[in-house]
C-alpha atoms as a PDB file:
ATOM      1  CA  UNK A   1      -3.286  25.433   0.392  1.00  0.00           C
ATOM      2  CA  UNK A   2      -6.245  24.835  -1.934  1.00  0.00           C
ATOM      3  CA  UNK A   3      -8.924  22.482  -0.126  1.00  0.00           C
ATOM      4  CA  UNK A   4      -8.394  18.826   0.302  1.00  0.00           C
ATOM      5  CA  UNK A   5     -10.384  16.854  -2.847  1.00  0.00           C
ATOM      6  CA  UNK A   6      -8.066  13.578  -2.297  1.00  0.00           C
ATOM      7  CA  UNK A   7      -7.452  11.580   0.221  1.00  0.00           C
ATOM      8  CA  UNK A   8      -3.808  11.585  -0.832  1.00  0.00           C
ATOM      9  CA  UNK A   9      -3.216  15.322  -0.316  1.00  0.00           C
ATOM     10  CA  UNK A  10      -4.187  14.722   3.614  1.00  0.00           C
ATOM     11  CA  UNK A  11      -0.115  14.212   4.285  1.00  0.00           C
ATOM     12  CA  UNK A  12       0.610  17.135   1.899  1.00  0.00           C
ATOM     13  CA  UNK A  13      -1.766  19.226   3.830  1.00  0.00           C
ATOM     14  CA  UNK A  14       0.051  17.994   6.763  1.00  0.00           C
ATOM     15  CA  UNK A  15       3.614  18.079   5.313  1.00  0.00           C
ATOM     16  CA  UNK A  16       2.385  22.183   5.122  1.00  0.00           C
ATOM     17  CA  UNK A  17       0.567  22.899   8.415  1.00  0.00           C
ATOM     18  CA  UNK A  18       1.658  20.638  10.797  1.00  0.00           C
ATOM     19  CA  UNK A  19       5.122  19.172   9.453  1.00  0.00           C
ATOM     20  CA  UNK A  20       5.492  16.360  12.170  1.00  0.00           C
ATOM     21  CA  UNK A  21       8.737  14.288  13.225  1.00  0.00           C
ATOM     22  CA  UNK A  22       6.660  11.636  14.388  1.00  0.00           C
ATOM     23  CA  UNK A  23       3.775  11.380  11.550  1.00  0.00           C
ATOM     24  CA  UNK A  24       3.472   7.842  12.112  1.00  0.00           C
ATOM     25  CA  UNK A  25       5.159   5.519  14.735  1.00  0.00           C
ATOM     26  CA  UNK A  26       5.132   1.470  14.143  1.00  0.00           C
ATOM     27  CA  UNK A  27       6.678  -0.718  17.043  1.00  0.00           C
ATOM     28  CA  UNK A  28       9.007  -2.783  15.817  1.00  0.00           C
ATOM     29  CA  UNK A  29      10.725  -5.773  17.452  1.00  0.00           C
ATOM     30  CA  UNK A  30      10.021  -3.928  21.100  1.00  0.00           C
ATOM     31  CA  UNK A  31      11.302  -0.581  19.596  1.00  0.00           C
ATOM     32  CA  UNK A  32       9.187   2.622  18.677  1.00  0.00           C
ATOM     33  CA  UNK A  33      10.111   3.784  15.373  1.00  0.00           C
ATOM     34  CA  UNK A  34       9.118   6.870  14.371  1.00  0.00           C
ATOM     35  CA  UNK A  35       8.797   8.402  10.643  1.00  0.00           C
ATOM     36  CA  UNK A  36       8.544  11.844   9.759  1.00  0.00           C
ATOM     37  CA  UNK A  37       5.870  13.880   7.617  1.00  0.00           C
ATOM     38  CA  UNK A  38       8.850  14.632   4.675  1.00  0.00           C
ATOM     39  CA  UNK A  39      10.053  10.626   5.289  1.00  0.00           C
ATOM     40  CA  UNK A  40       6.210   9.911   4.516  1.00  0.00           C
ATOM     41  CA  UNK A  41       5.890  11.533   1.262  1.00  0.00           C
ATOM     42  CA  UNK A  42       8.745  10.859   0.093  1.00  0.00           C
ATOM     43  CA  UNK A  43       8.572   7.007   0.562  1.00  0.00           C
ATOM     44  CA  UNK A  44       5.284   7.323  -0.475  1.00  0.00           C
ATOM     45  CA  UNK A  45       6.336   8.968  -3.637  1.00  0.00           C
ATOM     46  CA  UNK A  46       9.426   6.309  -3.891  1.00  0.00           C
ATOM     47  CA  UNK A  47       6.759   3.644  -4.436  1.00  0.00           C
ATOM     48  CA  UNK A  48       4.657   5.729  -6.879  1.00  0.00           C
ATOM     49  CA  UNK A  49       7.510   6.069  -9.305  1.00  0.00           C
ATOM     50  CA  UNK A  50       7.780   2.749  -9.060  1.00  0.00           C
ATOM     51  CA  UNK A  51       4.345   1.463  -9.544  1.00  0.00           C
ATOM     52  CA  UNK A  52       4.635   4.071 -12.425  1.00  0.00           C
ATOM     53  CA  UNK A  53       8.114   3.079 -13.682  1.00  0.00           C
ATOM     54  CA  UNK A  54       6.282  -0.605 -13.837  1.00  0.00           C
ATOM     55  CA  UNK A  55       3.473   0.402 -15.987  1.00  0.00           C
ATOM     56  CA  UNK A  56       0.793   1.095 -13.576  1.00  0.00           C
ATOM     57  CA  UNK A  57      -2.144   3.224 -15.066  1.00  0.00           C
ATOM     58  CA  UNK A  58      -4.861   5.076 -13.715  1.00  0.00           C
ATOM     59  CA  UNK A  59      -7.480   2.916 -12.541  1.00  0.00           C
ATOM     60  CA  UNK A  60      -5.381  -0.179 -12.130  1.00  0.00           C
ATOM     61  CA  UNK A  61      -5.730  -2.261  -8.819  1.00  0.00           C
ATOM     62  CA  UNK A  62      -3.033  -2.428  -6.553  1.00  0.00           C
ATOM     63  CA  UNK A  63      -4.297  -5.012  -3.014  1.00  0.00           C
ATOM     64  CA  UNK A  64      -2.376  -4.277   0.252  1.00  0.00           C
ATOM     65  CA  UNK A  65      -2.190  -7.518   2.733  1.00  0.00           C
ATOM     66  CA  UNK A  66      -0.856  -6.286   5.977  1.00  0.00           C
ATOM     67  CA  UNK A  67      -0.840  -8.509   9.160  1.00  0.00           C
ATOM     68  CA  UNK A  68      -1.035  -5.078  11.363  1.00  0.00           C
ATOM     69  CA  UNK A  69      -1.280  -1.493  11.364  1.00  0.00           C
ATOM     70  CA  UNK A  70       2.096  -0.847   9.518  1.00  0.00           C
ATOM     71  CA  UNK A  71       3.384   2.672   8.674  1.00  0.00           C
ATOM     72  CA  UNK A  72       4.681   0.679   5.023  1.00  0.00           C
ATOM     73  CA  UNK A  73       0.407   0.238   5.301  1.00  0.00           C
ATOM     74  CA  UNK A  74       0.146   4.010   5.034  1.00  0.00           C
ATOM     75  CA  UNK A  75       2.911   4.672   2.841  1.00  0.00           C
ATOM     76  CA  UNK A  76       2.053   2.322   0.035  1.00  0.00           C
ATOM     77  CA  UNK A  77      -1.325   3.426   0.067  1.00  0.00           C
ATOM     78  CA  UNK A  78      -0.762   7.130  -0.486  1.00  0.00           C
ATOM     79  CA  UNK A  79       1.597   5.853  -2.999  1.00  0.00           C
ATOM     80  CA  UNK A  80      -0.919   3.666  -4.955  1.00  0.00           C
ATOM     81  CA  UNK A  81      -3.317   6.411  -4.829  1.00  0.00           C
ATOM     82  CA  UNK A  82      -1.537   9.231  -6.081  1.00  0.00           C
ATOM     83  CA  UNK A  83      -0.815   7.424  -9.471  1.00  0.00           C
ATOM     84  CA  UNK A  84      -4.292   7.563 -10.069  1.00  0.00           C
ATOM     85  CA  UNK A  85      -4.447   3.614  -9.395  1.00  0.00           C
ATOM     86  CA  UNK A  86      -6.742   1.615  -6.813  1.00  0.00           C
ATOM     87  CA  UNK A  87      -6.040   0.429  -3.936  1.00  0.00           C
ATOM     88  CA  UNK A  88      -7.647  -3.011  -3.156  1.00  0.00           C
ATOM     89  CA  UNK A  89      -7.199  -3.568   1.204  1.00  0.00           C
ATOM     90  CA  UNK A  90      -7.457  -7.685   2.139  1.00  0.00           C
ATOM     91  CA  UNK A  91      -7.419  -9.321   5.320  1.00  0.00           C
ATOM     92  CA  UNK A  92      -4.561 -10.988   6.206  1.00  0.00           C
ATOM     93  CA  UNK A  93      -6.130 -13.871   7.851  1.00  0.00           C
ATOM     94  CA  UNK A  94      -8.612 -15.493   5.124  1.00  0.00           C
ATOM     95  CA  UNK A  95      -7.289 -18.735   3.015  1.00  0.00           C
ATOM     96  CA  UNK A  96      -5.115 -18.678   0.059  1.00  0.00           C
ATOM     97  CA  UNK A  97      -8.278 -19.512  -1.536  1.00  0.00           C
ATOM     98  CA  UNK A  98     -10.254 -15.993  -0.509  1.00  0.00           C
ATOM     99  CA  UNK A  99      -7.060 -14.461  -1.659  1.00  0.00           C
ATOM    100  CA  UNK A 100      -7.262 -15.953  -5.004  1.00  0.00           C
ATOM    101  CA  UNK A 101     -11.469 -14.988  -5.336  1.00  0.00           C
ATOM    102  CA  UNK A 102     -10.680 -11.687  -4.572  1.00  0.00           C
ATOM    103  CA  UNK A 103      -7.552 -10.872  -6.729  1.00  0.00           C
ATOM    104  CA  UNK A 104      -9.441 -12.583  -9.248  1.00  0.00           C
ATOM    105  CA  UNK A 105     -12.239 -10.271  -9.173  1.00  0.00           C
ATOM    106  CA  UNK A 106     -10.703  -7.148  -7.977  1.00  0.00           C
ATOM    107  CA  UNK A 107      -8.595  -7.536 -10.949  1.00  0.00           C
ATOM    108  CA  UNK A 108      -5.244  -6.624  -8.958  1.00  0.00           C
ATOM    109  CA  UNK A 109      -2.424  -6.215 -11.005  1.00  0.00           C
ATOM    110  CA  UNK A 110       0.554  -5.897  -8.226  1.00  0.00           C
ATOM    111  CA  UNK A 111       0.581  -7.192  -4.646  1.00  0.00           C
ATOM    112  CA  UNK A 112       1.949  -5.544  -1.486  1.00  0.00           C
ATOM    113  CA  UNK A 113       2.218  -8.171   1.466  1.00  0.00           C
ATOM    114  CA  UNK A 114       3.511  -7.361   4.771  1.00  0.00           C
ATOM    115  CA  UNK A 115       5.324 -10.776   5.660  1.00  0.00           C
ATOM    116  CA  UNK A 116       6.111 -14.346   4.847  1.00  0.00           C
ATOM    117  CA  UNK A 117       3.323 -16.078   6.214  1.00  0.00           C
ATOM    118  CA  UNK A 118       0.588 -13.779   3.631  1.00  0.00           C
ATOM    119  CA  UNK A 119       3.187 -14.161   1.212  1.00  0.00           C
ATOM    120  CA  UNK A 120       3.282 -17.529   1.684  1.00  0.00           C
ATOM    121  CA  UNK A 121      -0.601 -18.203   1.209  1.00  0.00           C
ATOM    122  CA  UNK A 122      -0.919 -15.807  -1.853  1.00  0.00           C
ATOM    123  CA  UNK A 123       1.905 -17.423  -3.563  1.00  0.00           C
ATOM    124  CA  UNK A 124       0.434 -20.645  -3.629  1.00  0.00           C
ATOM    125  CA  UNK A 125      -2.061 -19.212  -5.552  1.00  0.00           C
ATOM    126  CA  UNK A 126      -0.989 -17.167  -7.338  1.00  0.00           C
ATOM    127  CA  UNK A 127      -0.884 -19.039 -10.657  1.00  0.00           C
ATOM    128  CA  UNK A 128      -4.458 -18.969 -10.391  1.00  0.00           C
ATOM    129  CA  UNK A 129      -4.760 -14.945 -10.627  1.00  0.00           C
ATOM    130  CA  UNK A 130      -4.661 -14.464 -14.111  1.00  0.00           C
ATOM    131  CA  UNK A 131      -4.361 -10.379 -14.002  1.00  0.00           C
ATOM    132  CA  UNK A 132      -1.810 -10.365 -10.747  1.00  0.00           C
ATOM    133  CA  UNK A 133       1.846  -9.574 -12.460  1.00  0.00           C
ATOM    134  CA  UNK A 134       4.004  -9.847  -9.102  1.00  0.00           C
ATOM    135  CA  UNK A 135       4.074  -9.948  -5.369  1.00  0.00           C
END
């Protein structure tokens, strides 16, 4: 494999060298669930056609709220990055308002949250975030 240049090729690299059947492992609901290198990359590559098939362009600004270190964290973020977009990483515990400041200024297009209580707070403000397209 050529050298790593992008931090997205990290799960290709590891996908080749040290294919893994428990790349990441999330507890969920008392349970350890485990998901492979291939299951990686190819969720992570499920939500790049996606971002893609919704018009996301190099350079665009994708934010990521997660409430706690999430394998979907991962995933979405390799998928972000290898469309060529931005991903923008915000707390999950400031105010609707911070949330609004910084989509504002990060100009973030599209919205990953990882529940209903960040969804919650971003969707009350989401009117005011004149470049954010959907949650």
């Amino acid at each position: 494999m050529k050298p790593i240049t992008r931090l997205f090729e990290f799960p290709y690299h590891q996908e080749e060298k040290y294919n893994l059947s428990d790349s990441l492992v999330t507890k969920i609901n008392g349970e350890w669930i485990k998901t492979s290198t291939k299951e990686y990359l190819a969720k992570a590559n499920a939500i790049s056609r996606g971002l893609l098939h919704l018009g996301v362009n190099k350079n665009d600004k994708i934010a990521i709220i997660s409430s706690n270190n999430r394998t979907e964290w991962h995933i979405s973020d390799i998928g972000v990055l290898q469309t060529g977009a931005q991903t923008v990483p915000i707390y999950p515990t400031i105010t609707s308002e911070d949330y609004e400041y910084i989509l504002n200024h990060s100009e973030s297009s599209y919205c990953f949250v990882s529940d209903q209580e960040v969804f919650d707070k971003l969707n009350a403000v989401k009117k005011n975030i004149s470049s954010l397209k959907e949650i």
